[in-house]
N, C-alpha and C. Protein backbone atom coordinates (compact mmCIF):
# COMPACT_ATOMS: atom_id res chain seq x y z
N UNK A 1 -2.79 -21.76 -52.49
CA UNK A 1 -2.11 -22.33 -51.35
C UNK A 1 -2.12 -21.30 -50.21
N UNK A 2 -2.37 -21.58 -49.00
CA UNK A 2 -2.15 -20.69 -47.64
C UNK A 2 -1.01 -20.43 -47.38
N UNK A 3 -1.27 -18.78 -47.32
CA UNK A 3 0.23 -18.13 -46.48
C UNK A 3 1.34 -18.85 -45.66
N UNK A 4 2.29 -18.89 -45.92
CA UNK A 4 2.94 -19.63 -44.35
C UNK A 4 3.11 -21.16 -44.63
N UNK A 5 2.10 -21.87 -45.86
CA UNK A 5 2.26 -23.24 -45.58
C UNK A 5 3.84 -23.90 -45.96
N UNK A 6 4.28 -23.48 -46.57
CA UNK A 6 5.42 -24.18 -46.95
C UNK A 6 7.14 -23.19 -46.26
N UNK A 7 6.51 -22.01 -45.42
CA UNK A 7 7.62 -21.75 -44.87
C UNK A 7 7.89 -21.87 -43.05
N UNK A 8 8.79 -21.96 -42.78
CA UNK A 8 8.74 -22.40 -41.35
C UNK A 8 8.02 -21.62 -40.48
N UNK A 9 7.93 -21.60 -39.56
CA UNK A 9 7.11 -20.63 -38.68
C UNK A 9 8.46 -19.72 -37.85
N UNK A 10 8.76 -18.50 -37.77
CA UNK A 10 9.63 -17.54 -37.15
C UNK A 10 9.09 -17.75 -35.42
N UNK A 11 10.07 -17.66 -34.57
CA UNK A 11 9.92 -17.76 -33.59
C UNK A 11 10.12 -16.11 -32.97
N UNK A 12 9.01 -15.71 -31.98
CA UNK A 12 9.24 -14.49 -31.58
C UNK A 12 10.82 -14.29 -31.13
N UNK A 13 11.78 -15.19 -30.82
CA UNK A 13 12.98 -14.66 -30.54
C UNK A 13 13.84 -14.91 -31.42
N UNK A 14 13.39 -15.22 -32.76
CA UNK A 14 14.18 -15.93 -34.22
C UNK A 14 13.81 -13.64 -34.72
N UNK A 15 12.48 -13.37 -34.70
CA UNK A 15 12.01 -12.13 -35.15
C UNK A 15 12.47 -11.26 -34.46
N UNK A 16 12.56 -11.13 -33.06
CA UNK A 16 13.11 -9.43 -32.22
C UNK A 16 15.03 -9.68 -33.29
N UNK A 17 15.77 -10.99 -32.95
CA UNK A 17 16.71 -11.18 -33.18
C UNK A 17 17.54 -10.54 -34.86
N UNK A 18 16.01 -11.00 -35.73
CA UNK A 18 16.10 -10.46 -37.02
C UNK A 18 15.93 -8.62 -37.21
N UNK A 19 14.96 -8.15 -36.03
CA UNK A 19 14.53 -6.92 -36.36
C UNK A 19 15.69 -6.06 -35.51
N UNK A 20 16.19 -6.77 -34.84
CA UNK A 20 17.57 -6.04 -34.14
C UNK A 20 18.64 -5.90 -35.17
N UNK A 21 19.35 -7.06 -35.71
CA UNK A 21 20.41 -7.04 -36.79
C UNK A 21 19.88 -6.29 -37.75
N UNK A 22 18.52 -5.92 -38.27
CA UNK A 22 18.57 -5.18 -39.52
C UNK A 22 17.81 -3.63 -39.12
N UNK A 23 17.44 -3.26 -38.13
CA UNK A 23 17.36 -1.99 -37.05
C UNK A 23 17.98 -1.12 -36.31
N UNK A 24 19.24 -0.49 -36.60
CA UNK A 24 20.34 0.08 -35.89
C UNK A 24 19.56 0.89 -34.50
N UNK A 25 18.15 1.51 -35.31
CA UNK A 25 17.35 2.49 -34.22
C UNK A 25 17.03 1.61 -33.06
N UNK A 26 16.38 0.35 -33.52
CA UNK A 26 15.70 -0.61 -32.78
C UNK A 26 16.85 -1.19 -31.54
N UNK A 27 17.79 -1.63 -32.15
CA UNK A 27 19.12 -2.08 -31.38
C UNK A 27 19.70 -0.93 -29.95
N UNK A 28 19.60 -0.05 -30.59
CA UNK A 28 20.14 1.30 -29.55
C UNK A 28 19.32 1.68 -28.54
N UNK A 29 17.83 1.85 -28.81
CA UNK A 29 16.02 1.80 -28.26
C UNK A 29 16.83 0.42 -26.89
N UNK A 30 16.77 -0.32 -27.40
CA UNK A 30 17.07 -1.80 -26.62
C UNK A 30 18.71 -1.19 -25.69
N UNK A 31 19.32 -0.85 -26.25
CA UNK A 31 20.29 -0.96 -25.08
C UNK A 31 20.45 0.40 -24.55
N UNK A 32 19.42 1.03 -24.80
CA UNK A 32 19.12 2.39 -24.14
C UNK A 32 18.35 2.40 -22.39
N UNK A 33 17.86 0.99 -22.75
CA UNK A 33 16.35 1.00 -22.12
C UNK A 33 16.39 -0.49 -21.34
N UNK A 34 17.37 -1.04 -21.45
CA UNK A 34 18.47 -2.31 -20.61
C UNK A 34 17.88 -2.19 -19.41
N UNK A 35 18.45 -1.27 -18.73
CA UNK A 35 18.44 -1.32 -17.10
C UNK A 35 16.91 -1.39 -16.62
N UNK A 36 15.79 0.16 -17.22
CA UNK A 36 15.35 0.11 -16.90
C UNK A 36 13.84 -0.89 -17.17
N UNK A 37 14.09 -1.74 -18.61
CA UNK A 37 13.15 -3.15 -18.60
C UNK A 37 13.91 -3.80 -17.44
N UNK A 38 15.02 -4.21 -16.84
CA UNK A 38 15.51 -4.98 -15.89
C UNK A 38 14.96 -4.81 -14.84
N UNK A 39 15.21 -3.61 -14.53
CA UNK A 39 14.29 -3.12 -13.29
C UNK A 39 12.61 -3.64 -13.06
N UNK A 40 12.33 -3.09 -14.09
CA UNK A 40 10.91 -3.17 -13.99
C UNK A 40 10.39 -4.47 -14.23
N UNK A 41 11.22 -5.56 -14.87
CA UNK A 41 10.95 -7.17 -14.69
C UNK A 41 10.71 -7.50 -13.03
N UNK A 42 12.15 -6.95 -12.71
CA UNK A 42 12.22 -7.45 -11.34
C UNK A 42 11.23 -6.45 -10.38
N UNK A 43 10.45 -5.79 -10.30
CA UNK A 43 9.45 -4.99 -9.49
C UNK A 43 8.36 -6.06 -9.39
N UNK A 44 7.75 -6.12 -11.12
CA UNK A 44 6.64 -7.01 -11.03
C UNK A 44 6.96 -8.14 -10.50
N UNK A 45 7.86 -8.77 -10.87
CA UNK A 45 8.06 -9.81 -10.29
C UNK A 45 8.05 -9.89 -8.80
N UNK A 46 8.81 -9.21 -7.99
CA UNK A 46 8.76 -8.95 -6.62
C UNK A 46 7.15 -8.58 -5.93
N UNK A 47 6.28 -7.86 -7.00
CA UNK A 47 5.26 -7.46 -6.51
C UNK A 47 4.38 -8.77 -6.57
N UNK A 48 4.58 -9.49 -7.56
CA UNK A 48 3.64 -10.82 -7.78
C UNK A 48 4.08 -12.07 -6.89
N UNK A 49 5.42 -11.80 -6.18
CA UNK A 49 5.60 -12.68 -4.87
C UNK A 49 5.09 -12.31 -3.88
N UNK A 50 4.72 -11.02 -3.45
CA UNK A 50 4.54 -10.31 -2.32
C UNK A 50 2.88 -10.68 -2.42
N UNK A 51 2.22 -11.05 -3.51
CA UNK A 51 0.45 -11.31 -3.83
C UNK A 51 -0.15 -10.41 -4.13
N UNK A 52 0.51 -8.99 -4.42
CA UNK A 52 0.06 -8.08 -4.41
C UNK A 52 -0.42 -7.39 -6.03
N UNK A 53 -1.38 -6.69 -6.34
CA UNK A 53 -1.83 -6.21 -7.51
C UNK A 53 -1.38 -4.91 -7.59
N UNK A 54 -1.51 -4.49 -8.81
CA UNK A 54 -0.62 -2.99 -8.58
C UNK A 54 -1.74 -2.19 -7.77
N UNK A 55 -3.11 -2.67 -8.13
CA UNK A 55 -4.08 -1.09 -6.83
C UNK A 55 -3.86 -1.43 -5.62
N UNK A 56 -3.62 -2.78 -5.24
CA UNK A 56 -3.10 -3.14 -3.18
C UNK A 56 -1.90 -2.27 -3.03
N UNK A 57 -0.55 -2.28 -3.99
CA UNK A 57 0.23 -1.67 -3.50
C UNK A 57 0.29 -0.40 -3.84
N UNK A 58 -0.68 -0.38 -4.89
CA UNK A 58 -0.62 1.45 -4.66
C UNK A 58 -1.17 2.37 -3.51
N UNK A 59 -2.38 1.12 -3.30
CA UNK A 59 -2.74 1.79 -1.70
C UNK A 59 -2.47 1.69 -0.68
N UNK A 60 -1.48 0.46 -0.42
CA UNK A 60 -0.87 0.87 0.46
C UNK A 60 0.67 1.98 0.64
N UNK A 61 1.08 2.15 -0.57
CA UNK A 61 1.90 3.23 -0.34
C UNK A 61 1.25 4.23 -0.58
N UNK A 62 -0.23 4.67 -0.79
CA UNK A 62 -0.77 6.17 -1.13
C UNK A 62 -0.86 6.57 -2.57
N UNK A 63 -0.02 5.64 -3.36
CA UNK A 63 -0.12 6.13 -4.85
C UNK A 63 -1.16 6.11 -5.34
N UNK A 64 -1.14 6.24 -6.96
CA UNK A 64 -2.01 6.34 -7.89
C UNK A 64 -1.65 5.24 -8.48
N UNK A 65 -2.67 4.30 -8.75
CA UNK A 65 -2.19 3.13 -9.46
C UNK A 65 -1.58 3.16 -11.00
N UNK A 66 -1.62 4.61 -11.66
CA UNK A 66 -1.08 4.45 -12.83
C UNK A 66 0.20 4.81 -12.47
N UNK A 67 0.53 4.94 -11.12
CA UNK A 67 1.97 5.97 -11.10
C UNK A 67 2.67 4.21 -10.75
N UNK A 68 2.33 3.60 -10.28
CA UNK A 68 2.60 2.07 -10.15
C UNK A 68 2.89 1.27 -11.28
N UNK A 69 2.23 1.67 -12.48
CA UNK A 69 1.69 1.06 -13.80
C UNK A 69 3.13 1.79 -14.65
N UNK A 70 3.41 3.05 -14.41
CA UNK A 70 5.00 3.53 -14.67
C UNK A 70 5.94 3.13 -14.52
N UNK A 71 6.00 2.91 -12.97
CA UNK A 71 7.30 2.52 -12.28
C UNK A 71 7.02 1.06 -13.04
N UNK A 72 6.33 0.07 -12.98
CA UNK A 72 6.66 -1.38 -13.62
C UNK A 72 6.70 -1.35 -15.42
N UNK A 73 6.65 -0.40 -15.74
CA UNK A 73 6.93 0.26 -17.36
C UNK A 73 8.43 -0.10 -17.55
N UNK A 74 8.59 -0.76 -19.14
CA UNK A 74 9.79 -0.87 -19.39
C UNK A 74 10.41 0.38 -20.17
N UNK A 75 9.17 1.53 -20.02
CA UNK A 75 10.25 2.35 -20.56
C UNK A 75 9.73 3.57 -19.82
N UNK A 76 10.65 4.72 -19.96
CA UNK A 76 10.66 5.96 -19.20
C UNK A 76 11.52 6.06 -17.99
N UNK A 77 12.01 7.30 -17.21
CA UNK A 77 12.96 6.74 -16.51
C UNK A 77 13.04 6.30 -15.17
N UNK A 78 14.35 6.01 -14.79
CA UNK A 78 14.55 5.56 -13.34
C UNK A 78 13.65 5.80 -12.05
N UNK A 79 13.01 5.23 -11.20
CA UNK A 79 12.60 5.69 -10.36
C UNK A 79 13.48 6.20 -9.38
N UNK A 80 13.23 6.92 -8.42
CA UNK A 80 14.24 8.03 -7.57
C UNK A 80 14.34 6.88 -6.44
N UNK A 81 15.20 6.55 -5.88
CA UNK A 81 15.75 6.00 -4.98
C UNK A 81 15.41 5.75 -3.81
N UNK A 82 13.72 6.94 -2.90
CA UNK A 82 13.52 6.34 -2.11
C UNK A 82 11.87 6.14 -2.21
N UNK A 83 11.45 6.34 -3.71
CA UNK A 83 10.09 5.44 -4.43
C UNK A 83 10.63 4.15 -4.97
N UNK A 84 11.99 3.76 -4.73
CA UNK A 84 12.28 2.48 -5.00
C UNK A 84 12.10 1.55 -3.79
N UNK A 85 12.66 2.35 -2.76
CA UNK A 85 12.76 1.45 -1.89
C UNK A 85 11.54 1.91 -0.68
N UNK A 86 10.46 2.29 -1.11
CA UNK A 86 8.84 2.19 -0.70
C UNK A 86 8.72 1.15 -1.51
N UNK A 87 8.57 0.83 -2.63
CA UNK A 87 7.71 -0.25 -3.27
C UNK A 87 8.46 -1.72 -2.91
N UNK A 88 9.83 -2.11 -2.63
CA UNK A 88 10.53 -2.90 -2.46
C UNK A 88 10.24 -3.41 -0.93
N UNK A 89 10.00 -2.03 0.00
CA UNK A 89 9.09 -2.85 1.26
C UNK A 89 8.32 -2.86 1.42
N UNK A 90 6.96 -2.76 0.87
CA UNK A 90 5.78 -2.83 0.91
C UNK A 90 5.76 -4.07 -0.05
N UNK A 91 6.57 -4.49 -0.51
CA UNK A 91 6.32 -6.06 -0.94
C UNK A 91 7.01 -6.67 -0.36
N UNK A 92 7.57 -6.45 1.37
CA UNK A 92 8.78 -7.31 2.24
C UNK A 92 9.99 -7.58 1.87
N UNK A 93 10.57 -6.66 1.01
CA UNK A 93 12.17 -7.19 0.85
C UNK A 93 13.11 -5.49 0.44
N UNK A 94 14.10 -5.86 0.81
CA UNK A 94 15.06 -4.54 1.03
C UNK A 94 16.08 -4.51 -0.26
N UNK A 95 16.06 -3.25 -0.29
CA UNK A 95 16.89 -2.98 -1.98
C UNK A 95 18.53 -2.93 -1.28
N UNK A 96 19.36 -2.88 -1.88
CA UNK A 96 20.84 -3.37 -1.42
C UNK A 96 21.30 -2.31 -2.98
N UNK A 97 22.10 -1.44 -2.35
CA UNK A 97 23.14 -0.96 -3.17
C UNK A 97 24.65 -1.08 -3.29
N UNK A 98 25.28 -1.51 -4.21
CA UNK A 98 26.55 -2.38 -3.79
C UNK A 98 27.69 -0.76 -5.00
N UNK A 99 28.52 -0.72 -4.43
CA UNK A 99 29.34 -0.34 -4.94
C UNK A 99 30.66 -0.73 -4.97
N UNK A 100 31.11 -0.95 -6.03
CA UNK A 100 32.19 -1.43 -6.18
C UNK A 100 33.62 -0.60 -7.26
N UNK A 101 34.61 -1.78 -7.06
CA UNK A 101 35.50 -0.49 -7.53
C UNK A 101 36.47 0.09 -6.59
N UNK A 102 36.21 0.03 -5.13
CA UNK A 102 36.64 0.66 -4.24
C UNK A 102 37.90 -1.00 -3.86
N UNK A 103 38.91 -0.14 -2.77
CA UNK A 103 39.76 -0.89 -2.43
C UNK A 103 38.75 -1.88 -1.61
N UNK A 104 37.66 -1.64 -0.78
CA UNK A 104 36.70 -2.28 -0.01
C UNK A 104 35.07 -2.27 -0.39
N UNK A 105 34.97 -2.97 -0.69
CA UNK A 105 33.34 -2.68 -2.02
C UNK A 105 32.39 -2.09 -0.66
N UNK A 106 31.60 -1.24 -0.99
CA UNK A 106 30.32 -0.66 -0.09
C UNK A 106 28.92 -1.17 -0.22
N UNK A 107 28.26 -1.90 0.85
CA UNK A 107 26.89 -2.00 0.45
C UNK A 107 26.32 -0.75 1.37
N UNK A 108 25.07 -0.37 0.53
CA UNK A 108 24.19 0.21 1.41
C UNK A 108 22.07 -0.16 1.56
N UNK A 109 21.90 -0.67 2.34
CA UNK A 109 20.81 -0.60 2.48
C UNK A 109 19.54 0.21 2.64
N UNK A 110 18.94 -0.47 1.28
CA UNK A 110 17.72 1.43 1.61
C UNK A 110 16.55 0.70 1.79
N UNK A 111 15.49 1.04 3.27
CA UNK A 111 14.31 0.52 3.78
C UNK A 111 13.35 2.06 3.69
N UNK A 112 13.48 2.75 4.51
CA UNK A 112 12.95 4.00 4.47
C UNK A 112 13.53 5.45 4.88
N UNK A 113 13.19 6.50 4.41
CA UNK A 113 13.94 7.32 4.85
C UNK A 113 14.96 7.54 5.84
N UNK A 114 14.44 6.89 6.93
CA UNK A 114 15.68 7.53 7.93
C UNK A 114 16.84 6.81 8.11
N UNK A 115 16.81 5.53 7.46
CA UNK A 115 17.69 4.76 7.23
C UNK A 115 18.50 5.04 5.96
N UNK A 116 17.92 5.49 5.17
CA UNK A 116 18.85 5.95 3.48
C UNK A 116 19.60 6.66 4.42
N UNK A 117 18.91 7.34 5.11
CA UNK A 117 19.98 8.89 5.41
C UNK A 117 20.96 8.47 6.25
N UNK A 118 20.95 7.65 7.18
CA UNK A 118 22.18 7.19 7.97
C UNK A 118 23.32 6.11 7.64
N UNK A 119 22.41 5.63 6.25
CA UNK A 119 23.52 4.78 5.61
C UNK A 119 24.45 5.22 4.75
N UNK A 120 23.73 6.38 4.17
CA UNK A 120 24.19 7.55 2.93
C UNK A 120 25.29 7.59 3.94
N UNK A 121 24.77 8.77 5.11
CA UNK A 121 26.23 9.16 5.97
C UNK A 121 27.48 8.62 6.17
N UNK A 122 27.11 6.86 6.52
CA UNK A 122 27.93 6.05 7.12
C UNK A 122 28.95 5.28 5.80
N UNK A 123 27.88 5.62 4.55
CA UNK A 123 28.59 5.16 3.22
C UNK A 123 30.25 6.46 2.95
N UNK A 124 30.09 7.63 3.13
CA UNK A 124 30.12 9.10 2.88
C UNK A 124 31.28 8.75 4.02
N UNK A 125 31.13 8.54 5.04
CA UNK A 125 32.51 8.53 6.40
C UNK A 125 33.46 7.35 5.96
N UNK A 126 32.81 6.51 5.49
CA UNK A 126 33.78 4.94 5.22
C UNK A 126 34.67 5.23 3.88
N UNK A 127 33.91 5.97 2.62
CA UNK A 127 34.51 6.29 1.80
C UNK A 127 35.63 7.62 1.84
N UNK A 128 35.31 8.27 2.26
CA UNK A 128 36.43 9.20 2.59
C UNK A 128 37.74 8.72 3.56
N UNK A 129 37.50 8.10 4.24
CA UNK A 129 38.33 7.17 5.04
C UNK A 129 39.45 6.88 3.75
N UNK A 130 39.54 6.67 3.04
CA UNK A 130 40.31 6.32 1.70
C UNK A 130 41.00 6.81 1.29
């Protein structure tokens, strides 16, 4: 009789689900590494609205297309804050940092350098205000 014939077929999210509950390493790997698969869903994704392939936008920001092939990696770490927000406008849309917590929640908008830096400031004067 063939493998498999008489048992159901496991669904890839019936299996991560099984290899998580009986994987303590596997489970921790996963919520180690949360943010930055999140992230990197939402890059490609943003990059595949924008029409762009990772060598268009590597050349147009100057990169190396494997350094592109990283940053959309679900694992390894964070990209630095203003290689985030190069790749976020070079696919037309602006990264938004929200902080909250505060008596008055803070957004800050990061497009390109000289703007991080005057929002940083203006984040930095509003919060001390407090």
């Amino acid at each position: 009789m063939p493998v498999g014939r008489n048992r159901a077929i496991e669904t890839y999210g019936d299996l991560r689900d099984r290899i998580v509950a009986e994987r303590p390493d596997v489970r921790e790997a996963l919520a180690r590494t949360k943010v930055k698969r999140a992230l990197a869903s939402a890059l490609v994704g943003l990059r595949k609205s924008a029409g762009l392939t990772q060598s268009a936008l590597a050349a147009k920001a100057d990169w190396d297309k494997a350094f592109v092939s990283r940053l959309e990696s679900a694992t390894g770490g964070l990209p630095e804050l203003d290689t985030l927000a190069r790749y976020v406008s070079i696919c037309g849309a602006d990264v938004r940092l929200s902080f909250e917590g505060l008596e008055q929640p803070v957004e800050v908008r990061l497009t390109d350098d000289v703007e991080i830096a005057e929002e940083a400031e203006a984040v930095a004067t509003s919060v001390a205000a407090y």
